[in-house]
Every structure is written in structure tokens, then in C-alpha cells.
C-alpha atoms as a PDB file:
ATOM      1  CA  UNK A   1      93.037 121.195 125.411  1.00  0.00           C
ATOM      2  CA  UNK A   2      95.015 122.307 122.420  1.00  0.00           C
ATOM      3  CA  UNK A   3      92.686 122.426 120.351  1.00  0.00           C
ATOM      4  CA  UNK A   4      94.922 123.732 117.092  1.00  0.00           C
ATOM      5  CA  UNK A   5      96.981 120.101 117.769  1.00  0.00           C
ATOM      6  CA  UNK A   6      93.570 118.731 118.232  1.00  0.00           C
ATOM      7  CA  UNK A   7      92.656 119.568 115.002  1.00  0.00           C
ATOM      8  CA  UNK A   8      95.459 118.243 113.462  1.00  0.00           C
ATOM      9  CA  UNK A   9      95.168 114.854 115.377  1.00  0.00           C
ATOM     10  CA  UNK A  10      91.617 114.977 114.374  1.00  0.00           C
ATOM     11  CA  UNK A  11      92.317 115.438 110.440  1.00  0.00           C
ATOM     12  CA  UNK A  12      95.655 112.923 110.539  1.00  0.00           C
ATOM     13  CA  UNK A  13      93.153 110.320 112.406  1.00  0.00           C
ATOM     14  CA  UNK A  14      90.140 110.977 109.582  1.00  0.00           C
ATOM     15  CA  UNK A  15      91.966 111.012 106.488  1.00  0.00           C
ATOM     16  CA  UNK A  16      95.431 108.007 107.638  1.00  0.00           C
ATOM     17  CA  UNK A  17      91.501 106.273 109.184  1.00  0.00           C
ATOM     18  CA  UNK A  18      94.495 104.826 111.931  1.00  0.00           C
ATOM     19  CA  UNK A  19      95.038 106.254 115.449  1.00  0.00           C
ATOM     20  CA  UNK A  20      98.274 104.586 115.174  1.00  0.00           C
ATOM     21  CA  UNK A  21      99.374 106.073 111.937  1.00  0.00           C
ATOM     22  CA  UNK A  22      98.658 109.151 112.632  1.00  0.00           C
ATOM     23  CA  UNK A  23     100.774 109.400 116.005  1.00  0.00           C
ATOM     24  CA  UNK A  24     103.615 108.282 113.692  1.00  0.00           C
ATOM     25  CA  UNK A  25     102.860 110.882 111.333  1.00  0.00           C
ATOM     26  CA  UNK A  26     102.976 113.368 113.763  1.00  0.00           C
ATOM     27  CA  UNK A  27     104.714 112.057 116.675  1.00  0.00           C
ATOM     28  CA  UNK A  28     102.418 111.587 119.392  1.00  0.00           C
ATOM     29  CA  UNK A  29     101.911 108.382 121.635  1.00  0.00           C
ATOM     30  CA  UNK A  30      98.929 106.667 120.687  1.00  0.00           C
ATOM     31  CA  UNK A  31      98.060 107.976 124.486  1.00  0.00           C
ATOM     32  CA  UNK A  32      98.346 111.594 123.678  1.00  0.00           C
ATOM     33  CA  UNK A  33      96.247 110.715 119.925  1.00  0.00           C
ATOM     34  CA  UNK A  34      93.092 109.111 121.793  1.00  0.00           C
ATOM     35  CA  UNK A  35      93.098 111.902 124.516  1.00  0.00           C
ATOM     36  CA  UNK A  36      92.896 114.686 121.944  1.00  0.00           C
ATOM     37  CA  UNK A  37      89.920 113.064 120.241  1.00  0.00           C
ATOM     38  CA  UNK A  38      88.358 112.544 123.832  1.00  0.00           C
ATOM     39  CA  UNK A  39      88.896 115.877 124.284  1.00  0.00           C
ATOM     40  CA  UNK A  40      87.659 116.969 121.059  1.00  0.00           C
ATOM     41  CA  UNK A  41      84.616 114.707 121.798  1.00  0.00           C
ATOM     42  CA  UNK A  42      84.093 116.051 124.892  1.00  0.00           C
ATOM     43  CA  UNK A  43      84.456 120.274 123.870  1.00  0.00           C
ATOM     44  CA  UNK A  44      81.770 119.577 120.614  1.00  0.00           C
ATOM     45  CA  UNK A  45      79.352 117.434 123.014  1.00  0.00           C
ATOM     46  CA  UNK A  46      79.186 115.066 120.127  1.00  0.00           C
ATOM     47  CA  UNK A  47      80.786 111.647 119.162  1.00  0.00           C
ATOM     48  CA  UNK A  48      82.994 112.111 116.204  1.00  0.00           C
ATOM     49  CA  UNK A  49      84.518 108.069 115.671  1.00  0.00           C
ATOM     50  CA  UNK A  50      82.942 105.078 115.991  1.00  0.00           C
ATOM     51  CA  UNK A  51      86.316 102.653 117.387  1.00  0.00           C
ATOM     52  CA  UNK A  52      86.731  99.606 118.218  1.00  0.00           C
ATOM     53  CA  UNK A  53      90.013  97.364 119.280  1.00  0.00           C
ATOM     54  CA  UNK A  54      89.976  96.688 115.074  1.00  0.00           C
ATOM     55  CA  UNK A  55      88.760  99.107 113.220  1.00  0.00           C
ATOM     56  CA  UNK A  56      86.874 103.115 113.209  1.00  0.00           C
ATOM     57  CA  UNK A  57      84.927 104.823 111.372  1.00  0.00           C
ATOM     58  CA  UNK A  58      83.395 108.630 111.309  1.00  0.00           C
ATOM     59  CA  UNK A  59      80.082 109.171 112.606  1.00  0.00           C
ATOM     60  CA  UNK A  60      77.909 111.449 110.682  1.00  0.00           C
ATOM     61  CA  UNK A  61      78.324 114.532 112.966  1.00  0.00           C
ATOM     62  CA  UNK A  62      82.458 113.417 112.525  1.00  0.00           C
ATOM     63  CA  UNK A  63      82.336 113.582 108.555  1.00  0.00           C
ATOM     64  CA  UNK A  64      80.885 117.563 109.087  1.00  0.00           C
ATOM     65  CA  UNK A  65      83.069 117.955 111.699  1.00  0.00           C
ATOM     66  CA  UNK A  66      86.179 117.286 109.477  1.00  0.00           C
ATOM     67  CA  UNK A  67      84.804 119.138 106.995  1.00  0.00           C
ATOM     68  CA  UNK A  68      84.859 122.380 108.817  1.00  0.00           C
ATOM     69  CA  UNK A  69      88.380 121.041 110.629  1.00  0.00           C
ATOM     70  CA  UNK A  70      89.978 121.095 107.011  1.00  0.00           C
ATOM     71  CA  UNK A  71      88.886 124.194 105.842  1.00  0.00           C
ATOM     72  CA  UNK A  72      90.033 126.187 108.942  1.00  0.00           C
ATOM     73  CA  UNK A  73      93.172 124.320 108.775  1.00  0.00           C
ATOM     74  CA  UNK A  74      93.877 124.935 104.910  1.00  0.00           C
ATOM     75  CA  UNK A  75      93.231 128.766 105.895  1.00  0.00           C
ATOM     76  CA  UNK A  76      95.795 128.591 108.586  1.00  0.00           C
ATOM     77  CA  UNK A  77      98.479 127.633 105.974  1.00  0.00           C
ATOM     78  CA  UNK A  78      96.912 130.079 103.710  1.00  0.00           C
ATOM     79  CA  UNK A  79      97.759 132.823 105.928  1.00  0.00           C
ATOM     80  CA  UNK A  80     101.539 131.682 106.927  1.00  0.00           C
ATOM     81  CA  UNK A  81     102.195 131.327 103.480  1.00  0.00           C
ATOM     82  CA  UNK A  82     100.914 135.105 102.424  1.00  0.00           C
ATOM     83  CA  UNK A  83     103.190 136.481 105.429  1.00  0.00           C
ATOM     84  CA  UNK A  84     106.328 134.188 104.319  1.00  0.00           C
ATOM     85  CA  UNK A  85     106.833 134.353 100.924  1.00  0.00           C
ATOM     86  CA  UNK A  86     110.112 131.981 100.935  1.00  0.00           C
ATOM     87  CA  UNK A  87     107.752 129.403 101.265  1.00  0.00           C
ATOM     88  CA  UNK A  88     106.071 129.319  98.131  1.00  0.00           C
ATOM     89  CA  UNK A  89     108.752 128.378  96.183  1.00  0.00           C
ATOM     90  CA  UNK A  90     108.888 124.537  95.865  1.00  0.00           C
ATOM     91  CA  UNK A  91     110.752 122.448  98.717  1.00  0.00           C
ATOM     92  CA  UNK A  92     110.977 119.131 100.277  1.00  0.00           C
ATOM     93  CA  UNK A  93     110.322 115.788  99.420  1.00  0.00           C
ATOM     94  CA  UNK A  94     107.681 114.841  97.276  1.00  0.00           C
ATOM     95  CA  UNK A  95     106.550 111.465  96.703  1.00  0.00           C
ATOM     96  CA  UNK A  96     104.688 110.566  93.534  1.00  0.00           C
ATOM     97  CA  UNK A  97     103.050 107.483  92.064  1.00  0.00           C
ATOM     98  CA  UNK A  98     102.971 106.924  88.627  1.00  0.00           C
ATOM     99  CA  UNK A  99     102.611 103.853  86.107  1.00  0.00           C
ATOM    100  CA  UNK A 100     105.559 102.456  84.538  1.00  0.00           C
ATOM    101  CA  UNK A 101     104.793 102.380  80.931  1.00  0.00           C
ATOM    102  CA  UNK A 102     103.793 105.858  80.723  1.00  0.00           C
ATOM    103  CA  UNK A 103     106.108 107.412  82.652  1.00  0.00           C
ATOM    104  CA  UNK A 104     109.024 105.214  80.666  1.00  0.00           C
ATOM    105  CA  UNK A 105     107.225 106.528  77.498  1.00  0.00           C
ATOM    106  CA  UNK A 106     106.487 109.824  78.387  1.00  0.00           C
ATOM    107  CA  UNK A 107     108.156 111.585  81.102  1.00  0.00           C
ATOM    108  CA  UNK A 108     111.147 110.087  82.378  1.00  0.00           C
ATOM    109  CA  UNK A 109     113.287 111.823  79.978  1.00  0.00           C
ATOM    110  CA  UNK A 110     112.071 115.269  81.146  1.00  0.00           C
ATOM    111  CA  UNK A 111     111.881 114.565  84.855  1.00  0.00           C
ATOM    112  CA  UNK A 112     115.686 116.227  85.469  1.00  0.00           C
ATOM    113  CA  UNK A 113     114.884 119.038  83.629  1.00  0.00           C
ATOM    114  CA  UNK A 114     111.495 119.621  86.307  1.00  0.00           C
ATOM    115  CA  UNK A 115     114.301 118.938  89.228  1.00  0.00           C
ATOM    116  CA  UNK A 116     116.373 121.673  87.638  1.00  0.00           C
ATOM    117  CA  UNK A 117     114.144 124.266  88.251  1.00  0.00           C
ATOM    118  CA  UNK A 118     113.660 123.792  92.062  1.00  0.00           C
ATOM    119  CA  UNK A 119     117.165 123.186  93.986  1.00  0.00           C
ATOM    120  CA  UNK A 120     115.105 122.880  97.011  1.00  0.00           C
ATOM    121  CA  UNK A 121     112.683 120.311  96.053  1.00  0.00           C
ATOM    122  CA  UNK A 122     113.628 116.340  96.572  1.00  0.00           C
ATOM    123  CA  UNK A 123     111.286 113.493  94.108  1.00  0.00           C
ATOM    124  CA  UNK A 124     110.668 110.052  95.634  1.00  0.00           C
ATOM    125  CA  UNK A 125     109.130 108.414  92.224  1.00  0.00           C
ATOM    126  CA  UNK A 126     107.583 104.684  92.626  1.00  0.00           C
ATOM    127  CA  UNK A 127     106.721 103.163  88.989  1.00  0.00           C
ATOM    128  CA  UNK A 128     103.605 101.006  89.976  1.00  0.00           C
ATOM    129  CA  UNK A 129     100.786  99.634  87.813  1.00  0.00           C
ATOM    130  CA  UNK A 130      98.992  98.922  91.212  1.00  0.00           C
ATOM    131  CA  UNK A 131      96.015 101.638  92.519  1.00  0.00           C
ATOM    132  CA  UNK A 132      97.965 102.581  95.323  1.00  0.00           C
ATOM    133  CA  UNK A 133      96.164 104.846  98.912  1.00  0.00           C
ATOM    134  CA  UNK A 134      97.413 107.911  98.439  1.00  0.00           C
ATOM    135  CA  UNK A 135      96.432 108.998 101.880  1.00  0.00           C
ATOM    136  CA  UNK A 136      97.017 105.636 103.698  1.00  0.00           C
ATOM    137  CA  UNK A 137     100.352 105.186 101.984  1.00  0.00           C
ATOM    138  CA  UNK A 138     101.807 109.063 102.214  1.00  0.00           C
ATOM    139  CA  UNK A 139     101.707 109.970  98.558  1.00  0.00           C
ATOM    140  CA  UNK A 140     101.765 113.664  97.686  1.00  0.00           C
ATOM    141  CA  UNK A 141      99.955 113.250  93.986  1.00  0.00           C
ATOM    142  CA  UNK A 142      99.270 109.698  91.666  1.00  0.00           C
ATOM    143  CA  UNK A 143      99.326 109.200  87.722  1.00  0.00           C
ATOM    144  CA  UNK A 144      96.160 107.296  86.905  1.00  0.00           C
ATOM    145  CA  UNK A 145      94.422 105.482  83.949  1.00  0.00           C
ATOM    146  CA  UNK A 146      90.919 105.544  84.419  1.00  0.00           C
ATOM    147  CA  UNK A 147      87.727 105.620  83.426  1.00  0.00           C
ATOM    148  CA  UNK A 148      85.777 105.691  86.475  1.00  0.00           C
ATOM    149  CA  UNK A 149      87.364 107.633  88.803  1.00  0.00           C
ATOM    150  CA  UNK A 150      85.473 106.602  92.169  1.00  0.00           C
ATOM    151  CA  UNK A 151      86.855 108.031  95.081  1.00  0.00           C
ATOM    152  CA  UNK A 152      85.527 111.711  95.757  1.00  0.00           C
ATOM    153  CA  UNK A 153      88.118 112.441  98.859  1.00  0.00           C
ATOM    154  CA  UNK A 154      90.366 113.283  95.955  1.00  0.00           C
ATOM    155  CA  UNK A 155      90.960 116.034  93.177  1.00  0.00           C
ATOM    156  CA  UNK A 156      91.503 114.753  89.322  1.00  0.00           C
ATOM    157  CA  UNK A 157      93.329 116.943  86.897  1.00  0.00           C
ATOM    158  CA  UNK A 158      92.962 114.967  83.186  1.00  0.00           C
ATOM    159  CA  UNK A 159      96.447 114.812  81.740  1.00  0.00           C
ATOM    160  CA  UNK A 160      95.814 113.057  78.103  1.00  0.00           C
ATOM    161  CA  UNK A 161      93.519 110.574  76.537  1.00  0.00           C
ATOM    162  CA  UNK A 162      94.931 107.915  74.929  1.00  0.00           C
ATOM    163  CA  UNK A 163      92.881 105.203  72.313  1.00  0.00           C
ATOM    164  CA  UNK A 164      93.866 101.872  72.198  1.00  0.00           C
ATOM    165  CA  UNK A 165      94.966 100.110  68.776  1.00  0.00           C
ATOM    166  CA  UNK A 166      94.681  96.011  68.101  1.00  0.00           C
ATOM    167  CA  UNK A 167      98.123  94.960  66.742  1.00  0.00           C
ATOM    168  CA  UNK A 168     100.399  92.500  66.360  1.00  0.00           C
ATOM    169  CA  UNK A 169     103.608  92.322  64.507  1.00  0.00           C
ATOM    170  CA  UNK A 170     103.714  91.701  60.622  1.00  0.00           C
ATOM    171  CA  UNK A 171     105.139  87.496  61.442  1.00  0.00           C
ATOM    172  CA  UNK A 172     102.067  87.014  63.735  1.00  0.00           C
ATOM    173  CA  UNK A 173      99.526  87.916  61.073  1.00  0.00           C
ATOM    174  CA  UNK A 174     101.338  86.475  57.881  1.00  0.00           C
ATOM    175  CA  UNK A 175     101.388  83.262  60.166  1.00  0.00           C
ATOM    176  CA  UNK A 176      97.524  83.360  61.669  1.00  0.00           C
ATOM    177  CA  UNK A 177      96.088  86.062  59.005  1.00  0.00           C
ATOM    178  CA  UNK A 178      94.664  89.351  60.039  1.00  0.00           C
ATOM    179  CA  UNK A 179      90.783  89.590  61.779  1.00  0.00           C
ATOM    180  CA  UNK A 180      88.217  91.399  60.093  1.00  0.00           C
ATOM    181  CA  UNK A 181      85.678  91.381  62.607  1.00  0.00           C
ATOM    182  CA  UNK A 182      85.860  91.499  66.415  1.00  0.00           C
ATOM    183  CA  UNK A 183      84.451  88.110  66.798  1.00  0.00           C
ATOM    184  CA  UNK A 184      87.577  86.796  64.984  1.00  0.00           C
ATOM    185  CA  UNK A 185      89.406  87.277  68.234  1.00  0.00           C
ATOM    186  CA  UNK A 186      87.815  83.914  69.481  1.00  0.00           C
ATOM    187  CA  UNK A 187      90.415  82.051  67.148  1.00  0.00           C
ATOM    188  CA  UNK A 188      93.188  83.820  67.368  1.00  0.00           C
ATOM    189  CA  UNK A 189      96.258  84.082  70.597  1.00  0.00           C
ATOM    190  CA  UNK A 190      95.414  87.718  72.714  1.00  0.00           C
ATOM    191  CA  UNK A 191      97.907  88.779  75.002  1.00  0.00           C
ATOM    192  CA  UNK A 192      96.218  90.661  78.147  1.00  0.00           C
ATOM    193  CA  UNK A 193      97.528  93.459  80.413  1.00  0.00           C
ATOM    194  CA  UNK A 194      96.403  92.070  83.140  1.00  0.00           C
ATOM    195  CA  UNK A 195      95.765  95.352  85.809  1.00  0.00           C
ATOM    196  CA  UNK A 196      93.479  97.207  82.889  1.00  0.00           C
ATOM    197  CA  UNK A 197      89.821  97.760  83.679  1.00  0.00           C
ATOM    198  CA  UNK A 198      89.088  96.075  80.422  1.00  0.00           C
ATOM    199  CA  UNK A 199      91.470  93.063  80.855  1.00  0.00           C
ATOM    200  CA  UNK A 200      88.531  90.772  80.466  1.00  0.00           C
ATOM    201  CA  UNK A 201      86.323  91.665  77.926  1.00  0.00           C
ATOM    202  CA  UNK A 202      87.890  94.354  74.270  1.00  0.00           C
ATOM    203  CA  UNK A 203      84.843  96.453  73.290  1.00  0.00           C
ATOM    204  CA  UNK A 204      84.398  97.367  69.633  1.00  0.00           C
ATOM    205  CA  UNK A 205      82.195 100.314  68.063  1.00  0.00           C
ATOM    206  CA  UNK A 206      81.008 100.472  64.440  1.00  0.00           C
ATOM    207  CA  UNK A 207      78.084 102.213  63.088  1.00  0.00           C
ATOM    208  CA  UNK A 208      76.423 102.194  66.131  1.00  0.00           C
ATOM    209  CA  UNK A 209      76.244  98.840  67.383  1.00  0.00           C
ATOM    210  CA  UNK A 210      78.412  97.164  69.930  1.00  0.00           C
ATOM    211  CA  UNK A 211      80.448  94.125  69.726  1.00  0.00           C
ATOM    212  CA  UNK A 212      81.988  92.760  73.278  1.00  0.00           C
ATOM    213  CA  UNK A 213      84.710  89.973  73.198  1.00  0.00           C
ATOM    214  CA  UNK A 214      85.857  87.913  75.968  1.00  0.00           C
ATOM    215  CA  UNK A 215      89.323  87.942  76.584  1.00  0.00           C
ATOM    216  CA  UNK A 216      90.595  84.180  77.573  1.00  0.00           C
ATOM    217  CA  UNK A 217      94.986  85.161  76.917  1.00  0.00           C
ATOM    218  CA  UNK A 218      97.579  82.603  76.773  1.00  0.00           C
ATOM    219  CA  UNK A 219      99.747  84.857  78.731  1.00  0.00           C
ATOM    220  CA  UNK A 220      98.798  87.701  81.294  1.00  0.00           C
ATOM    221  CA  UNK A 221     101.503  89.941  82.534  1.00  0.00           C
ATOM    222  CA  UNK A 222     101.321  93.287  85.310  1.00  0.00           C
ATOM    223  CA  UNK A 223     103.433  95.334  82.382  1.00  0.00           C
ATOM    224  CA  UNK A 224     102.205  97.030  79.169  1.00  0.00           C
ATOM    225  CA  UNK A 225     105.934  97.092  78.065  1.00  0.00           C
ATOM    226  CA  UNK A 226     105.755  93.068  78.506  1.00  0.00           C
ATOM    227  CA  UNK A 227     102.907  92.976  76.679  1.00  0.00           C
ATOM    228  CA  UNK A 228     104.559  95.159  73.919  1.00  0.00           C
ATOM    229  CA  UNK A 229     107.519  92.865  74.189  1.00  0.00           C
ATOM    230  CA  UNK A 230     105.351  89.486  73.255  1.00  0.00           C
ATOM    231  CA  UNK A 231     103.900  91.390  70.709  1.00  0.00           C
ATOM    232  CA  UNK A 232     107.317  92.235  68.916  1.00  0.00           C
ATOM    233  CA  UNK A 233     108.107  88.848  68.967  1.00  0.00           C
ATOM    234  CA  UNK A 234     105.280  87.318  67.121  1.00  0.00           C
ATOM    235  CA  UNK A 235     103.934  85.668  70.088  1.00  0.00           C
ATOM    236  CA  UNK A 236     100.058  87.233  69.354  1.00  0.00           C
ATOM    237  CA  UNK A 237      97.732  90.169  69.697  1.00  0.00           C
ATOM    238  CA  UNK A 238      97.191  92.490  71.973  1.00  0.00           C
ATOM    239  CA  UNK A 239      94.521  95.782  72.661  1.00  0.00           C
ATOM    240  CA  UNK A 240      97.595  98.559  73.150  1.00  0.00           C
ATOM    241  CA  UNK A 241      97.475 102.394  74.212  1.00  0.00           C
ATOM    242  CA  UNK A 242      98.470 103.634  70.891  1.00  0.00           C
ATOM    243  CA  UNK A 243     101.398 106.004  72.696  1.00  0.00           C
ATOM    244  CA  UNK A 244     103.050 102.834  73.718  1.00  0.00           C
ATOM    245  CA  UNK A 245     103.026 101.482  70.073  1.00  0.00           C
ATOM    246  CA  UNK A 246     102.905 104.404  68.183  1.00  0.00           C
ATOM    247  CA  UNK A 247     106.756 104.635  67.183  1.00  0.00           C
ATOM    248  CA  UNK A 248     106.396 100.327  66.506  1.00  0.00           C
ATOM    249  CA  UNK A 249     103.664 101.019  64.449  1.00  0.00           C
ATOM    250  CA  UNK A 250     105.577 103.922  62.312  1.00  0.00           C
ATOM    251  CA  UNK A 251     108.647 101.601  61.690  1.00  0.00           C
ATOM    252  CA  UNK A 252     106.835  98.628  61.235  1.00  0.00           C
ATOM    253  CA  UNK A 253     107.542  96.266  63.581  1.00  0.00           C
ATOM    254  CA  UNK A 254     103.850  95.989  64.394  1.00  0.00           C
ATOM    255  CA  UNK A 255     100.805  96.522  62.626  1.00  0.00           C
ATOM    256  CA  UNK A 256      96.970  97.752  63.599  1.00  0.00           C
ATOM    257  CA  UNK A 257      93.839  95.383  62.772  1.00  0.00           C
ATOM    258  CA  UNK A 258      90.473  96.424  62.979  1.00  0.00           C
ATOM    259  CA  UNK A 259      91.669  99.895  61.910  1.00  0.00           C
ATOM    260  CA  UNK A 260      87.471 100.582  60.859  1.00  0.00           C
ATOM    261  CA  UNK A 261      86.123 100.155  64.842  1.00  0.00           C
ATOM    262  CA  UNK A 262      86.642 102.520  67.568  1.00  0.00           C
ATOM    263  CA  UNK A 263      87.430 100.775  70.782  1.00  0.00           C
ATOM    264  CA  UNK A 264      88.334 101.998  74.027  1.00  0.00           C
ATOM    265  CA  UNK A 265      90.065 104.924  75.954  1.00  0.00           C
ATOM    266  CA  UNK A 266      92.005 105.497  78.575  1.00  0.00           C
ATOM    267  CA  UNK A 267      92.452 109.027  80.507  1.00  0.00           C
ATOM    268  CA  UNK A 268      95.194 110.305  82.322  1.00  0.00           C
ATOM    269  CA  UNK A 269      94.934 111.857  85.435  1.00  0.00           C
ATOM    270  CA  UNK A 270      96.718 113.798  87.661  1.00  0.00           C
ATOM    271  CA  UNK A 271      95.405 112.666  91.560  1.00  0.00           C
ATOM    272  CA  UNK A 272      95.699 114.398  94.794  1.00  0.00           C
ATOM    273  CA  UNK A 273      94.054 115.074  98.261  1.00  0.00           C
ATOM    274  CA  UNK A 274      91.052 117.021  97.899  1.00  0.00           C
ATOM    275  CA  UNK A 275      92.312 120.483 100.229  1.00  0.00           C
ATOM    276  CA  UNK A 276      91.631 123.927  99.720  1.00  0.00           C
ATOM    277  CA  UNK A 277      95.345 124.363  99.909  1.00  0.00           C
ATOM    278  CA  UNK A 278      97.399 123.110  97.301  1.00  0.00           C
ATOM    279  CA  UNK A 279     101.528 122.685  98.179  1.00  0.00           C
ATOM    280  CA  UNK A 280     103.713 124.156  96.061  1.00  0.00           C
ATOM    281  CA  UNK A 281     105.716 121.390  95.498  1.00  0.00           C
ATOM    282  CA  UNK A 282     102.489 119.715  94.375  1.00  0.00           C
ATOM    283  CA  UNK A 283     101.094 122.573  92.079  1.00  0.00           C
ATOM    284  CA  UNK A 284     104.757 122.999  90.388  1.00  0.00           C
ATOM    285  CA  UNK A 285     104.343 119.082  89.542  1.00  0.00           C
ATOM    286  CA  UNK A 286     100.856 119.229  88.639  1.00  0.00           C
ATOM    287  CA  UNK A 287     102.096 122.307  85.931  1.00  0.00           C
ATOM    288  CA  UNK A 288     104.936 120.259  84.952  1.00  0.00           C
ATOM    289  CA  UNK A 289     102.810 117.379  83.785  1.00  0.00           C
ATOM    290  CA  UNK A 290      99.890 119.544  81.786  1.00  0.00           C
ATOM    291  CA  UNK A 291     102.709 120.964  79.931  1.00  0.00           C
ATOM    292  CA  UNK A 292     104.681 117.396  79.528  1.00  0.00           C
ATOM    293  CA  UNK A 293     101.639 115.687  78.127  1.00  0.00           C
ATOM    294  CA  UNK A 294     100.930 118.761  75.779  1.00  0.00           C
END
């Protein structure tokens, strides 16, 4: 046994959880994947993957196992990298998901200027308000809006906060008046972004007591920029990151209600497999965002 490949089958097979996948990823049959974990199995005397015809999972010994697996990995790279220095510099492809809105808003513009420092290095960008697999789906690093970030296989860098703003254009509230009070939403036409975590209910704070509205829109849409869109045209009211209104707001095309509650945030994140070793090409992007949302 091989048992540097067998590592490597053994980590591609944990993290991708597909035998399949990972012979793709690596290319090995699926024969030559499932005889390096027998192998495996066999050399550490201990089963490492429960499997059946539809679906594995690690055993407990198999989830310290991979533990150890990455780590002496990671320091394999560690040491090619301090004997080739060429390889630091940033190269490759590297495939990012981000959501639209923000990126539109904030970092499209200065995207070229990142690519212009590193000839070498290739971006494959998706704009997706979905919560995509980063492992599963062969993402290098994803932009995320969160609260609750849930899944501890991964590392989050915070980016920005940004508070959210009720607002409307000036037509929409000469026509239906203004609300003074949270509760006022119950009468009047909200516009939802459908993929946020607080699509169905708008929190308000005041003086320390709580008001929670239920959110029942006319129209629901996957896009904050449709949602902005609506709004500019007087069709209601809608709970907004204030960086996506912020220059509507200034000019006047829309205007904030509620201005005297706090309601709720949303933080920016930069997310990527949790490794010892970071890639260059994901570190330079990492850097490159910290200093675009500063």
C-alpha cells in the first residue's frame, strides 16, 4: 500500500463524503478508491466508513483518523512550499462563490485590478444567492450573509456588517402614508427577499422591548437588486441592507421609515475549508476582500 495516495484517497473520500467523486477528483477508478480505504482499514486495524450501496458515513475512530490524515498532509505541502518558493506566489484557477447584490455593489468594479496583480492566477466567479457546498461542489472560498454560521468543517473571516433600513420610495408613502410603529406593517404592501434568514418575520428594537412582524409579501423574488427595483417603482416596502440603498437613499429616490428602531444585521463572511494550510491563491483573495470592504 501507498499509503501517501492512501491518505489522499482517504481525505478526498471524507471531506467530497463520495467514493465516486473523489476518484474523479483525483483520477482513480472507483476500484483503485475502495481498495485504498480497504487497505487503509486493514493497516489501522480499525473501520474508518460506514458504506452502503447509497450512502457513507465516518465512524468515530474515521473522524480522528482524518483528523490526524489532514494535519500530516497540510505539513507535507508546508514543507514543498518552504523548499520551492515559486510556488507561493498566486496561480491557478480559483473558483469563488459570492452573492450577487454585494458583489454588484461592492466588488465587481475592483475585481480586475486583484487579477492585475497575479498574471498567473485564473478567477471562476459564480454570483449565487443560494448556500452553495463548498467542498461537495469544488469551491476554493464563499461570500456569505449570516448570522448563524453552522457548519464547523469550515473557517469564517468577517468581512463587514451591514444594518438593514425599512424604505420605500417617496410615491409609495405619499400614496399609503409612512408607519410609525412596526405593527403598521400589517396594513401596508412588504416586498420580501425571499433567500434571507429573516424573510418571514422583520424584528424591531426600541428601548428594550421587542416587536416581531410577520412578513405575508405580495411579491417574493431570489434578488435584493429586484427587490430594490420594486421599491424604486412605488410598488411597496421593503427591509433593505442599507449598502444596497444607501446611494437611493442620498438622492432621494427612496426614503427610510422607522428611522427610531434598530432592526437587524447581516455579516459578511469570508468562507473556506478549515486546513492548516492556506493556498496562496486563497490567502491573496481573502487579503483582497478585508481591504475591499474597508
Amino acid at each position: 500500500m501507498d499509503r501517501f495516495t492512501a491518505f489522499k484517497v482517504y481525505r478526498y473520500v471524507a471531506e467530497l463524503n463520495s467514493f465516486a467523486e473523489a476518484g474523479r477528483r483525483l483520477g482513480l477508478s472507483p476500484a483503485a478508491i475502495s481498495k485504498n480505504i480497504a487497505e487503509l482499514e486493514a493497516h489501522v486495524g480499525a473501520r474508518l466508513i460506514n458504506r452502503t450501496t447509497r450512502r457513507m458515513a465516518l465512524t468515530e475512530e474515521g473522524k480522528t483518523y482524518l483528523e490526524h490524515v489532514v494535519r500530516g498532509l497540510d505539513a507535507f505541502s508546508e514543507a514543498d512550499e518552504a523548499l520551492c518558493p515559486t510556488k507561493k506566489d498566486p496561480s491557478g484557477t480559483l473558483r469563488i462563490s459570492a452573492p450577487m447584490t454585494v458583489t454588484l455593489t461592492k466588488l465587481s468594479a475592483a475585481i480586475p485590478h486583484f487579477l492585475s496583480r497575479y498574471p498567473e492566477l485564473s478567477l471562476d466567479l459564480h454570483l449565487d444567492d443560494r448556500r452553495v457546498d463548498l467542498i461537495r461542489e469544488g469551491f476554493d472560498l464563499a461570500i456569505r450573509g449570516s448570522d448563524n454560521l453552522e457548519d464547523s468543517r469550515m473557517v469564517a473571516r468577517k468581512l463587514a456588517v451591514m444594518p438593514h433600513v425599512l424604505c420605500a420610495a417617496p410615491s409609495y408613502f405619499e400614496a399609503n402614508g409612512k408607519p410609525t410603529k412596526p405593527s403598521d406593517l400589517a396594513s401596508h404592501t412588504c416586498v420580501r427577499f425571499s433567500l434571507s434568514g429573516h424573510s418571514d418575520q422583520w424584528v424591531f428594537n426600541k428601548d428594550g422591548r421587542t416587536e416581531r412582524v410577520p412578513i405575508r409579501a405580495r411579491y417574493s423574488v431570489t434578488s435584493s437588486l429586484a427587490v430594490r427595483d420594486a421599491l424604486r417603482e412605488g410598488f411597496g416596502l421593503s427591509l433593505m441592507p442599507y449598502p444596497y440603498v444607501e446611494s437611493d437613499l442620498r438622492d432621494g429616490r427612496l426614503q427610510s421609515a422607522l428611522e427610531d428602531w434598530t432592526t437587524v444585521e447581516t455579516t459578511l463572511y469570508a468562507v473556506y475549508p478549515s486546513r492548516q494550510h492556506l493556498a496562496p491563491k486563497i490567502r491573496a483573495f481573502v487579503d483582497f476582500l478585508v481591504e475591499a470592504f474597508n
